[in-house]
PDB file of N, CA and C in Angstrom:
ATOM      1  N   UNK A   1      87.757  66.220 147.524  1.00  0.00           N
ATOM      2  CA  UNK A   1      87.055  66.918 146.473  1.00  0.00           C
ATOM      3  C   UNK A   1      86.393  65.906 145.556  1.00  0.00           C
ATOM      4  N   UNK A   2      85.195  66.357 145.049  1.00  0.00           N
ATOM      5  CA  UNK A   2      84.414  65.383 143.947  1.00  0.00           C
ATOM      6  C   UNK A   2      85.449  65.294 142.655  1.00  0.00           C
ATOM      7  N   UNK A   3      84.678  64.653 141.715  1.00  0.00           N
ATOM      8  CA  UNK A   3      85.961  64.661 140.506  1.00  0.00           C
ATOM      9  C   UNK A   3      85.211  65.800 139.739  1.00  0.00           C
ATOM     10  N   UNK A   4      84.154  66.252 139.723  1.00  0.00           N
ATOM     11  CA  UNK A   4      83.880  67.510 138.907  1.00  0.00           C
ATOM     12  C   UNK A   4      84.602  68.838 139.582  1.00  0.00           C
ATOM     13  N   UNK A   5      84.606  69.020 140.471  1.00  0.00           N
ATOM     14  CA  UNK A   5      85.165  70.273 141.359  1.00  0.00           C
ATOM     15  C   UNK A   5      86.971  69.629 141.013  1.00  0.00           C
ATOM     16  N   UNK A   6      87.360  68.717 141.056  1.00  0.00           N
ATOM     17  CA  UNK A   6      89.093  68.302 141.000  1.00  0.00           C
ATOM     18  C   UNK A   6      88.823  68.695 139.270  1.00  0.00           C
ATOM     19  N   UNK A   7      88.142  68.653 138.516  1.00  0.00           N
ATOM     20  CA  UNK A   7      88.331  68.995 137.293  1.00  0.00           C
ATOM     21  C   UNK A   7      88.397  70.637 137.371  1.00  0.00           C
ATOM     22  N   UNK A   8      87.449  71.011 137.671  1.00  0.00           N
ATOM     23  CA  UNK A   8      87.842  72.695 137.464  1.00  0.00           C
ATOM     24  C   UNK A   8      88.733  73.415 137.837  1.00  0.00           C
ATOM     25  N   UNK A   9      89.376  72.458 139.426  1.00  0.00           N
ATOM     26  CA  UNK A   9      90.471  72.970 140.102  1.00  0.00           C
ATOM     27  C   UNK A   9      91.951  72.638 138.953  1.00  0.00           C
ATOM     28  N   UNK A  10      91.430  71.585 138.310  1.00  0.00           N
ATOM     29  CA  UNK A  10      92.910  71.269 137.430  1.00  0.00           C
ATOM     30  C   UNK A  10      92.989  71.824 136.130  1.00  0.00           C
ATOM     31  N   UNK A  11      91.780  72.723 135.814  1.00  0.00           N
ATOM     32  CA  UNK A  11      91.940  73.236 134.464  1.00  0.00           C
ATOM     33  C   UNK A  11      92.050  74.479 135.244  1.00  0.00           C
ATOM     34  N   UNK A  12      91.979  74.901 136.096  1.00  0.00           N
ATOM     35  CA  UNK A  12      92.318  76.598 136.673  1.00  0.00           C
ATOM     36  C   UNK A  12      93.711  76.201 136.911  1.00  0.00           C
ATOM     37  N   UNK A  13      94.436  75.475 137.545  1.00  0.00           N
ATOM     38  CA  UNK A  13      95.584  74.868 137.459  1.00  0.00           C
ATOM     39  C   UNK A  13      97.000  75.302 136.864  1.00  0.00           C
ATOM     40  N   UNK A  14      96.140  74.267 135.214  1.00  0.00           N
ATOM     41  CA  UNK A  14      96.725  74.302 134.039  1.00  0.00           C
ATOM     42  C   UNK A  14      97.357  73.020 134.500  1.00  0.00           C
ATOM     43  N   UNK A  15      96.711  71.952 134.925  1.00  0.00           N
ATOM     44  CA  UNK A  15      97.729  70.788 134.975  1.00  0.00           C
ATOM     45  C   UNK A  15      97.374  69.825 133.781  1.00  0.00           C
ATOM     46  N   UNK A  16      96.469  70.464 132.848  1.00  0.00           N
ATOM     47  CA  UNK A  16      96.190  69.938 131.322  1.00  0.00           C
ATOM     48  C   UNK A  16      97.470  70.381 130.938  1.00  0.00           C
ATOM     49  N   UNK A  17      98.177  71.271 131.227  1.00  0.00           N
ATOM     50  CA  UNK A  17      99.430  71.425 129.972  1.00  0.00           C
ATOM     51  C   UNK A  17     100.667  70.805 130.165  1.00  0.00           C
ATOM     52  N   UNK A  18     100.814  70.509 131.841  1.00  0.00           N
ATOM     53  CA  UNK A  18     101.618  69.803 132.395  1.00  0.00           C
ATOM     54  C   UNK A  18     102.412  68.207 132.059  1.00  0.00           C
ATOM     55  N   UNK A  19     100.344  67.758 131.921  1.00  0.00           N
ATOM     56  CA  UNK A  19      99.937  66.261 131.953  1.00  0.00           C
ATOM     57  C   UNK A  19     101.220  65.324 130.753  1.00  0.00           C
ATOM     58  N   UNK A  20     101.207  64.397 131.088  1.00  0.00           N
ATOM     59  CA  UNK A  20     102.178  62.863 129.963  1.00  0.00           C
ATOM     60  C   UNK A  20     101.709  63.292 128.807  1.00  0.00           C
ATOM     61  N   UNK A  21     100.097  63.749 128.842  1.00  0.00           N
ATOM     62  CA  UNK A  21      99.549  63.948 127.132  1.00  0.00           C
ATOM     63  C   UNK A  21      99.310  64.870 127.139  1.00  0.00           C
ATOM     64  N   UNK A  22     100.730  66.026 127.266  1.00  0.00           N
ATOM     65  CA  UNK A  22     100.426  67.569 127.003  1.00  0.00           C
ATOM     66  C   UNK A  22     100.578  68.347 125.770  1.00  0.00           C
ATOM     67  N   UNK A  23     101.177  66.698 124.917  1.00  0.00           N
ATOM     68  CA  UNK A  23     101.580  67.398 123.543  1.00  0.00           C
ATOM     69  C   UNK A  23     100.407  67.213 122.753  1.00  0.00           C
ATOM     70  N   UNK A  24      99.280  66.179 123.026  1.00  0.00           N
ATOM     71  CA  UNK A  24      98.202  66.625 122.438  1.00  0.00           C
ATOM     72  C   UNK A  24      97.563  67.812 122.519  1.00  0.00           C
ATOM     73  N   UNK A  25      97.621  68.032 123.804  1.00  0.00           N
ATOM     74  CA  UNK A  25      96.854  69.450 124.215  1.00  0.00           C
ATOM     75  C   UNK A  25      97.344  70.633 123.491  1.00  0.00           C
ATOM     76  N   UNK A  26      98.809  70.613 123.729  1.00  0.00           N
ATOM     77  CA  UNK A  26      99.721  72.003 122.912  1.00  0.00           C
ATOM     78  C   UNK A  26      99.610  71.844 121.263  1.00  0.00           C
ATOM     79  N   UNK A  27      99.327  71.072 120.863  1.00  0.00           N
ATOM     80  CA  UNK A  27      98.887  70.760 119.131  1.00  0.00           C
ATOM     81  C   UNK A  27      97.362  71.613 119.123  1.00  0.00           C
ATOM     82  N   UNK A  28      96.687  71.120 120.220  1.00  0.00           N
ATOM     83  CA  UNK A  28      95.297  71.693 119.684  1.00  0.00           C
ATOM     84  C   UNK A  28      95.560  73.100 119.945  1.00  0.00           C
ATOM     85  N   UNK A  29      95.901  73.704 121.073  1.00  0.00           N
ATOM     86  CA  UNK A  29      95.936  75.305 121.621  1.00  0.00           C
ATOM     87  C   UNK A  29      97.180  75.726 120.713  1.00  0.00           C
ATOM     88  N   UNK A  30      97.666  75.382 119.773  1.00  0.00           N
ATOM     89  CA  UNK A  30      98.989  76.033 119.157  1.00  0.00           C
ATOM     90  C   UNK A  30      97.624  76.097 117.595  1.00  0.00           C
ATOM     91  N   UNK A  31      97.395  75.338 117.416  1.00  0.00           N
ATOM     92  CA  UNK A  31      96.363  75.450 115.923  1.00  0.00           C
ATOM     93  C   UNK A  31      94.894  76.334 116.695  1.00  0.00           C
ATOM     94  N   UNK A  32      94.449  76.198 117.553  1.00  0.00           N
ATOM     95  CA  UNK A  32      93.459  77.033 117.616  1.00  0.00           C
ATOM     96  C   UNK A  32      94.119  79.090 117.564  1.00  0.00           C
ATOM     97  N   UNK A  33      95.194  78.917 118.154  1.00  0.00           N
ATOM     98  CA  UNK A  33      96.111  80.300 118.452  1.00  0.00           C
ATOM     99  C   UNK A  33      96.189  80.831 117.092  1.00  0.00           C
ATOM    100  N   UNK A  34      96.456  79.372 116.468  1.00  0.00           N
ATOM    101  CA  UNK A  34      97.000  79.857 114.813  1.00  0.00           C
ATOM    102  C   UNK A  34      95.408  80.041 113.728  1.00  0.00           C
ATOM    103  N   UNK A  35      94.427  79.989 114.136  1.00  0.00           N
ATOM    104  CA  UNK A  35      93.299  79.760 113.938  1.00  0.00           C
ATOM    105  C   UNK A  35      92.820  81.467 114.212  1.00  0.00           C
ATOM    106  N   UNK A  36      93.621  81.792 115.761  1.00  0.00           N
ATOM    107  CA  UNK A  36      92.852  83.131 116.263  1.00  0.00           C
ATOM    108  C   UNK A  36      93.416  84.566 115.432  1.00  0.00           C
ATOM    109  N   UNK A  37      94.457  83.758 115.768  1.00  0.00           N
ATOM    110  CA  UNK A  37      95.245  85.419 114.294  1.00  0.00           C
ATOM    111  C   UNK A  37      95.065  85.321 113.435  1.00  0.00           C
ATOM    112  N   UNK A  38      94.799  84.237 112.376  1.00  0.00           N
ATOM    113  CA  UNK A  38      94.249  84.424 111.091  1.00  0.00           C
ATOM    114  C   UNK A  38      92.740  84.700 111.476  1.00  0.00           C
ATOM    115  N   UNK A  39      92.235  85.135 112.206  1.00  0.00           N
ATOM    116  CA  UNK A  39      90.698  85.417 112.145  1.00  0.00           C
ATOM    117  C   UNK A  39      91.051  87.270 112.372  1.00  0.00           C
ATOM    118  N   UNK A  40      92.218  87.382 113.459  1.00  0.00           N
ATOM    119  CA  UNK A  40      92.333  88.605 114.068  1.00  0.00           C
ATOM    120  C   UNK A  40      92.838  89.395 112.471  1.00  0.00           C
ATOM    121  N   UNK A  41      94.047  88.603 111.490  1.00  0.00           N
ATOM    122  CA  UNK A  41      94.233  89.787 110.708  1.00  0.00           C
ATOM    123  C   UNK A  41      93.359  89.836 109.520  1.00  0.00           C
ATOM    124  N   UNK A  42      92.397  88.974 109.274  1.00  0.00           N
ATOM    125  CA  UNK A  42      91.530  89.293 108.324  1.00  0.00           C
ATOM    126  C   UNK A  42      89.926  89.493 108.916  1.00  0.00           C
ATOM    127  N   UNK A  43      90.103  89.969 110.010  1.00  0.00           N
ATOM    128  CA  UNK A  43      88.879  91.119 110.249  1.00  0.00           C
ATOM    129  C   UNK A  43      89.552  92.574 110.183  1.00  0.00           C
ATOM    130  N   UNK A  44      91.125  92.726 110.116  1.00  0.00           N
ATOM    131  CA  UNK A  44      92.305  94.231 110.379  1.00  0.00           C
ATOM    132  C   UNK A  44      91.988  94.285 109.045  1.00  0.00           C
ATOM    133  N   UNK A  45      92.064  93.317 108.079  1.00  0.00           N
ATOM    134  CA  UNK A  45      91.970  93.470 106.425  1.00  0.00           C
ATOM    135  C   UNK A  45      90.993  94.155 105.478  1.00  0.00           C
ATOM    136  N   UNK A  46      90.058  93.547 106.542  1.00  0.00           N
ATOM    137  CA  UNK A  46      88.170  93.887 105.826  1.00  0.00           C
ATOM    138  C   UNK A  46      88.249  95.138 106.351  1.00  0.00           C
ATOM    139  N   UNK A  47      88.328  95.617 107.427  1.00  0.00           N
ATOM    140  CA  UNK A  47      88.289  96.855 108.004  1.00  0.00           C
ATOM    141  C   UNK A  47      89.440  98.123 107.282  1.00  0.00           C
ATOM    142  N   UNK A  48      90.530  97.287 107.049  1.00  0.00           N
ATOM    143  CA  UNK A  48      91.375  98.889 106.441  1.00  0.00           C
ATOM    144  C   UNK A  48      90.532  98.709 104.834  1.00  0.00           C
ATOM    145  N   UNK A  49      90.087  97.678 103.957  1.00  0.00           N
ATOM    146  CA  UNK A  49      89.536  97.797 102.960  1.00  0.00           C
ATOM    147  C   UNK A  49      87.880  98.508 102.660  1.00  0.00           C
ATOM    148  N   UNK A  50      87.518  98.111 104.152  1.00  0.00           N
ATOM    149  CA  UNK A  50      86.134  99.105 104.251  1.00  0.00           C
ATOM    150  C   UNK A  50      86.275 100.773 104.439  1.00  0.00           C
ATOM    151  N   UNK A  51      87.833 101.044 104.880  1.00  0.00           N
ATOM    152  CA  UNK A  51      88.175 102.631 105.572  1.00  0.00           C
ATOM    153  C   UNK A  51      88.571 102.894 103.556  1.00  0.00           C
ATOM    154  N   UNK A  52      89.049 102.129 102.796  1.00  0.00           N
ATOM    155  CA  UNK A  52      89.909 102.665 101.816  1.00  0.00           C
ATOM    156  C   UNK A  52      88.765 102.756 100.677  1.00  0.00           C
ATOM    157  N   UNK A  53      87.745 101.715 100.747  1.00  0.00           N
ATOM    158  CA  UNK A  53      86.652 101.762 100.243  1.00  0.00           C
ATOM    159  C   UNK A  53      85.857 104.001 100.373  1.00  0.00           C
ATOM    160  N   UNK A  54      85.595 103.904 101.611  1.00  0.00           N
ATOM    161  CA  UNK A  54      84.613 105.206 102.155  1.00  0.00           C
ATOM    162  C   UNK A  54      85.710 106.193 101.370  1.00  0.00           C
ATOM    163  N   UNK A  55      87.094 106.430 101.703  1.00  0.00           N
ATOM    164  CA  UNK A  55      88.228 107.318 101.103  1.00  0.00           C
ATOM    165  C   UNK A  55      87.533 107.274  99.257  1.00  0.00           C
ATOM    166  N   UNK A  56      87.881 106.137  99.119  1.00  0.00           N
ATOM    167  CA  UNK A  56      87.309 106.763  97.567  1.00  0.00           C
ATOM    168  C   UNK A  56      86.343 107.264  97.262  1.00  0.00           C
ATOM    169  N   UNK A  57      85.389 106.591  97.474  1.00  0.00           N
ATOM    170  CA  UNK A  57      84.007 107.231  97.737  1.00  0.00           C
ATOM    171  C   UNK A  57      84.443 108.577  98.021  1.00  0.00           C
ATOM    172  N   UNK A  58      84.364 109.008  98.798  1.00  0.00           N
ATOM    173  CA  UNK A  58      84.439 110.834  99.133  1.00  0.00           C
ATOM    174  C   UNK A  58      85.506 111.428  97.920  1.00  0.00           C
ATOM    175  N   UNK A  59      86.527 111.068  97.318  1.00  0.00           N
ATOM    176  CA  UNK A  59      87.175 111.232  96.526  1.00  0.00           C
ATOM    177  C   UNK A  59      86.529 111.262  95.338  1.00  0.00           C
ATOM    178  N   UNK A  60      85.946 110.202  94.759  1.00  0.00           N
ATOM    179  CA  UNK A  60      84.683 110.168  93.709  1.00  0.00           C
ATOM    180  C   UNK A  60      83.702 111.442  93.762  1.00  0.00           C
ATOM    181  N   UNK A  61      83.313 111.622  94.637  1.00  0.00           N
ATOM    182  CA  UNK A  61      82.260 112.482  95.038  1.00  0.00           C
ATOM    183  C   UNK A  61      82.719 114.292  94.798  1.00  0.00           C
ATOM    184  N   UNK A  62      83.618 114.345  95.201  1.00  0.00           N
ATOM    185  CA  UNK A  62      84.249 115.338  94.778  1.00  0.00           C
ATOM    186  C   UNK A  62      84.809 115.544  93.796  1.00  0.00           C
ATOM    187  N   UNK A  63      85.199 114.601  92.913  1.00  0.00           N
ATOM    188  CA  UNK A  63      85.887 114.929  91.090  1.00  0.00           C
ATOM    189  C   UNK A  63      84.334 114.915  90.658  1.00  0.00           C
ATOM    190  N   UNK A  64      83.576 114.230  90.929  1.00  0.00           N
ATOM    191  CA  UNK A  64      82.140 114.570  90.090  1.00  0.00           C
ATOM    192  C   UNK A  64      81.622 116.012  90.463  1.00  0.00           C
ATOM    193  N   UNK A  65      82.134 116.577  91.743  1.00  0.00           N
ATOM    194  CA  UNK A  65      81.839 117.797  92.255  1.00  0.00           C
ATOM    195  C   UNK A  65      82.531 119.152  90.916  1.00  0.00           C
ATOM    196  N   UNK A  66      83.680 118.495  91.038  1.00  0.00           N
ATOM    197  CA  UNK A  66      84.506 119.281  90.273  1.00  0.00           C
ATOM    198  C   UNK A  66      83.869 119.186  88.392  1.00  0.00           C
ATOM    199  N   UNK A  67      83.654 118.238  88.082  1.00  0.00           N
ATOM    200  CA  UNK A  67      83.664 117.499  87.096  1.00  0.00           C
ATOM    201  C   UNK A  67      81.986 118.459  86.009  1.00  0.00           C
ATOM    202  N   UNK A  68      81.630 118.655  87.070  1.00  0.00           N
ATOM    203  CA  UNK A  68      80.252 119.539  86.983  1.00  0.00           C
ATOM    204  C   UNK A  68      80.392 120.998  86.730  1.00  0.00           C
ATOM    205  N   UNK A  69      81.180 121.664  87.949  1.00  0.00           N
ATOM    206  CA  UNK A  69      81.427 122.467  87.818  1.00  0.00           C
ATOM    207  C   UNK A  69      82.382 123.322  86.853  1.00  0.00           C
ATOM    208  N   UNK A  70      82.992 122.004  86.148  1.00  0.00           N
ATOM    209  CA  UNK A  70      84.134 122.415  85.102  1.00  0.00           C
ATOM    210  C   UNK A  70      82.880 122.995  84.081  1.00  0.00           C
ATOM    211  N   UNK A  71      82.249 121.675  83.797  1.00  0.00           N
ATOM    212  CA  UNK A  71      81.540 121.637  82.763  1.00  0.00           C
ATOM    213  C   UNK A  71      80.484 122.686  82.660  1.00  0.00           C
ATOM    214  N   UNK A  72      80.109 123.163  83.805  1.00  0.00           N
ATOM    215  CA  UNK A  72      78.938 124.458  83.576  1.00  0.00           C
ATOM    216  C   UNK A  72      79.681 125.366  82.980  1.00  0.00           C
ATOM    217  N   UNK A  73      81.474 126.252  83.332  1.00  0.00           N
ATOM    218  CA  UNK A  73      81.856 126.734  83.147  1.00  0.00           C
ATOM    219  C   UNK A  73      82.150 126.886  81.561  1.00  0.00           C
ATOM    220  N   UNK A  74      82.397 125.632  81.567  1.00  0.00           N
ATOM    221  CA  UNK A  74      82.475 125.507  79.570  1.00  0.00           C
ATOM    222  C   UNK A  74      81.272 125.731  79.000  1.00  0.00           C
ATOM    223  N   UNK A  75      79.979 125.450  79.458  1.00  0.00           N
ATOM    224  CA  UNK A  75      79.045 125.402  78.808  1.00  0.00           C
ATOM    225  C   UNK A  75      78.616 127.334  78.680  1.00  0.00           C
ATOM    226  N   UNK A  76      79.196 128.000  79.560  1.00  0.00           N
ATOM    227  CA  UNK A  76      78.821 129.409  79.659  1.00  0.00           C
ATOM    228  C   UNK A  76      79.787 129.963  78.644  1.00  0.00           C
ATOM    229  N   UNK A  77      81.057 129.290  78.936  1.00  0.00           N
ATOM    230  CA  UNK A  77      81.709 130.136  77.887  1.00  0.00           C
ATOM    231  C   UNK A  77      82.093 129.609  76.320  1.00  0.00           C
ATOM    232  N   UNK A  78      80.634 128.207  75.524  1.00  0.00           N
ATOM    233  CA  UNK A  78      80.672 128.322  74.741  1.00  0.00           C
ATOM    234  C   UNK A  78      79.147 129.160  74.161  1.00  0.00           C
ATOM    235  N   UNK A  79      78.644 130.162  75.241  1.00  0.00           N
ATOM    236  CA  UNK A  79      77.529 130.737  74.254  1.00  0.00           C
ATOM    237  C   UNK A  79      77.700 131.813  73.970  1.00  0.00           C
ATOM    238  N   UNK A  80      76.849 131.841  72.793  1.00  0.00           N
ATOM    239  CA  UNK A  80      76.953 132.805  72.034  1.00  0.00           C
ATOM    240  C   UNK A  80      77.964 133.973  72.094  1.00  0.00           C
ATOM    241  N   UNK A  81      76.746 134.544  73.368  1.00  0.00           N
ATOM    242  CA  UNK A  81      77.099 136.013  73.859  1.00  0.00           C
ATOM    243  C   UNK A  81      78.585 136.191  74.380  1.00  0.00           C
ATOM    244  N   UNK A  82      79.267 135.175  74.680  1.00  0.00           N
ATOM    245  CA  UNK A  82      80.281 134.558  75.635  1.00  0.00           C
ATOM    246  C   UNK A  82      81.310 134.711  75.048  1.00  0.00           C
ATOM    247  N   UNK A  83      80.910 134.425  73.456  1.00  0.00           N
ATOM    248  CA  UNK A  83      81.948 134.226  72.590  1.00  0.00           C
ATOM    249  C   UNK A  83      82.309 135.767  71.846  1.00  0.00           C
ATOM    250  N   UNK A  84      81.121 136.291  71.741  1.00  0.00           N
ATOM    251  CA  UNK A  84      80.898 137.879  70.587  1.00  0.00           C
ATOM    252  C   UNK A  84      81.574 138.748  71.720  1.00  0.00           C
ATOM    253  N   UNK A  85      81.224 138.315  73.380  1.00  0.00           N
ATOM    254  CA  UNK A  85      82.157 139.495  74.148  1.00  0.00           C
ATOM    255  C   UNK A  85      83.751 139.355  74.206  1.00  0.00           C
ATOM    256  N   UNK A  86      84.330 138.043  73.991  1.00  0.00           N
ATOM    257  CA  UNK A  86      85.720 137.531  74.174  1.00  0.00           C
ATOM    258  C   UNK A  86      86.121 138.331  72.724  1.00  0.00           C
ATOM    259  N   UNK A  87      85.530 138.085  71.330  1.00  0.00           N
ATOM    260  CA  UNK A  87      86.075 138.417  70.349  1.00  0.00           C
ATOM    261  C   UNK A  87      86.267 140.351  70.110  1.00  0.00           C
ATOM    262  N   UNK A  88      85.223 140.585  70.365  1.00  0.00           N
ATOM    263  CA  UNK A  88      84.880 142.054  70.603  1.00  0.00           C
ATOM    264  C   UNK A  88      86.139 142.403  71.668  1.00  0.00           C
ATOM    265  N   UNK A  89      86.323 141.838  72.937  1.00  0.00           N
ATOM    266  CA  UNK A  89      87.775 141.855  73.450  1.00  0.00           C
ATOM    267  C   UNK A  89      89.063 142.478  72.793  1.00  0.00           C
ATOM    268  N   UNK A  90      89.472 141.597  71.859  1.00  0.00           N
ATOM    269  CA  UNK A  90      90.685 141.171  71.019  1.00  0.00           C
ATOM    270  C   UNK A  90      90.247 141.869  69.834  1.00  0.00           C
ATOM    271  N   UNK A  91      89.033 142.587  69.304  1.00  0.00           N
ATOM    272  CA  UNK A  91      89.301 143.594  67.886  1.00  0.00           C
ATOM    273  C   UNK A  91      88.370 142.829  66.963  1.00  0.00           C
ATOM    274  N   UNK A  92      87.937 141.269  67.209  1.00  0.00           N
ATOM    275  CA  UNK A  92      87.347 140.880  65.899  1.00  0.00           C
ATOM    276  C   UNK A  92      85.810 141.366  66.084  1.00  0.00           C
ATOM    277  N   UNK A  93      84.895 141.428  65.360  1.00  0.00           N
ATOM    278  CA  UNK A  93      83.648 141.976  64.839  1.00  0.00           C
ATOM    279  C   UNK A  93      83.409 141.269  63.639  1.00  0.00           C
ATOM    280  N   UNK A  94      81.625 141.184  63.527  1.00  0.00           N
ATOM    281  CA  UNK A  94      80.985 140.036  62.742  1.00  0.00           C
ATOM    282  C   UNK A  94      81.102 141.156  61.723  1.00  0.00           C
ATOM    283  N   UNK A  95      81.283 140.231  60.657  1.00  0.00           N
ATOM    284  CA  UNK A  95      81.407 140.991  59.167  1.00  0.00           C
ATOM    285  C   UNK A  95      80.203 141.832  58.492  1.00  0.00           C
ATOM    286  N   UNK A  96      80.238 142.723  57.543  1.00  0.00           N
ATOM    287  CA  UNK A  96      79.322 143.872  57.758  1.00  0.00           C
ATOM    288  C   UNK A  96      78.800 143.533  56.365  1.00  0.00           C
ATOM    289  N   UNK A  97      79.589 142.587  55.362  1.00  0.00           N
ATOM    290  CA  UNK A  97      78.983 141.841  54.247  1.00  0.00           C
ATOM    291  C   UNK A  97      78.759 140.407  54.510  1.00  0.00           C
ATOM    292  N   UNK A  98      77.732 139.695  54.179  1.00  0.00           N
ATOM    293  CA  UNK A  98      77.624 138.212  54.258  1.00  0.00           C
ATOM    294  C   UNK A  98      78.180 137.113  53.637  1.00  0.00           C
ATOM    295  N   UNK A  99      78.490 135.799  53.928  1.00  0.00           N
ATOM    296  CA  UNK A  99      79.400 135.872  52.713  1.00  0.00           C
ATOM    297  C   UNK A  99      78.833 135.448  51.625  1.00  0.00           C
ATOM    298  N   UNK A 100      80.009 134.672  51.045  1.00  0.00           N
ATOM    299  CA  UNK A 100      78.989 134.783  49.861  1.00  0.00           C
ATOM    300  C   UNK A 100      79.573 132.948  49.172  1.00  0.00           C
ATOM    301  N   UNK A 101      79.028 132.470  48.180  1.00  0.00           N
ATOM    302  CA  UNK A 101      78.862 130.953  48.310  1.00  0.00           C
ATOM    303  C   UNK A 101      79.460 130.798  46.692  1.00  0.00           C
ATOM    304  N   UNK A 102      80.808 129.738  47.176  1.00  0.00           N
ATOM    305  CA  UNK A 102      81.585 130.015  45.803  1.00  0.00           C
ATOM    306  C   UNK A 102      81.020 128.117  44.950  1.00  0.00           C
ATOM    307  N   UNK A 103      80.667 128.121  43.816  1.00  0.00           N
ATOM    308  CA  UNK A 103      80.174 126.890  42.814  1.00  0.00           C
ATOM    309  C   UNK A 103      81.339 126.386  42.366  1.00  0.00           C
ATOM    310  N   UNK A 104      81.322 125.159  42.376  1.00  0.00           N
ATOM    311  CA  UNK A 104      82.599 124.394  41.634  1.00  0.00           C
ATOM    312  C   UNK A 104      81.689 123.757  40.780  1.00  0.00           C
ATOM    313  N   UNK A 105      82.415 123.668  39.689  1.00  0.00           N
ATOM    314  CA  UNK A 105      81.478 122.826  38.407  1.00  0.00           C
ATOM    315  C   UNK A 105      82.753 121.800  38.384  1.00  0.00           C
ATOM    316  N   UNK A 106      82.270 120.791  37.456  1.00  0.00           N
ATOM    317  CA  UNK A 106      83.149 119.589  37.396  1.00  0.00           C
ATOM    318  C   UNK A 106      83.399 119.436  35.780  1.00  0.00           C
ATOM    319  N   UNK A 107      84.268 119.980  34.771  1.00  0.00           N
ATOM    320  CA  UNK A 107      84.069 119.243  33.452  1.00  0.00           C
ATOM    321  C   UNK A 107      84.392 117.821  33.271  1.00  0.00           C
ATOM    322  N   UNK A 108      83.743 117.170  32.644  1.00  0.00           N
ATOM    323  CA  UNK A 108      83.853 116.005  31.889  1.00  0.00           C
ATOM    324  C   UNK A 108      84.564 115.516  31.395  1.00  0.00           C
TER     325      UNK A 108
END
């Protein structure tokens, strides 16, 4: 065999891990390994923070949903008419004299 073809045959092999200088080799493939899972759990990281991200979002979206709809409701039942039918309800009625405007004087 040529020495390029004895090379591919010895890295299909694995007689790189075998070799006198296999503890160089296992230093590099033990830090690249340790290299691959810290890549693997902080792409798992970005991704559950991009899923928890969209969750709020839709959560947001819906208290402003709500948040609106509260508020129309208040806004109907502070008018006018809203108010003269609730009181008219319960017995009260707008007064049939106006009132009337009391002066404080100040002596000296």
């Amino acid at each position: 065999m040529t020495t390029k073809t004895s090379g591919i045959y010895d890295l299909l092999r694995g007689s790189f891990l075998t070799d006198e200088s296999s503890v160089k080799n296992w230093r590099i493939i033990m830090f690249v390994v340790g290299l691959l899972l810290i890549m693997i759990w902080s792409a798992h990281s970005a991704d559950a923070k991009v899923v928890r991200i969209a969750e709020l979002n839709k959560e947001k979206r819906e208290l402003r949903a709500e948040y609106i709809d509260t508020s129309t409701i208040l806004m109907r039942m502070k008018l006018e008419s809203s108010v003269r039918k609730k009181a008219n309800e319960i017995g009260l009625a707008p007064a049939k004299t106006p009132p009337q405007k009391i002066k404080v004087t100040k002596k000296r």
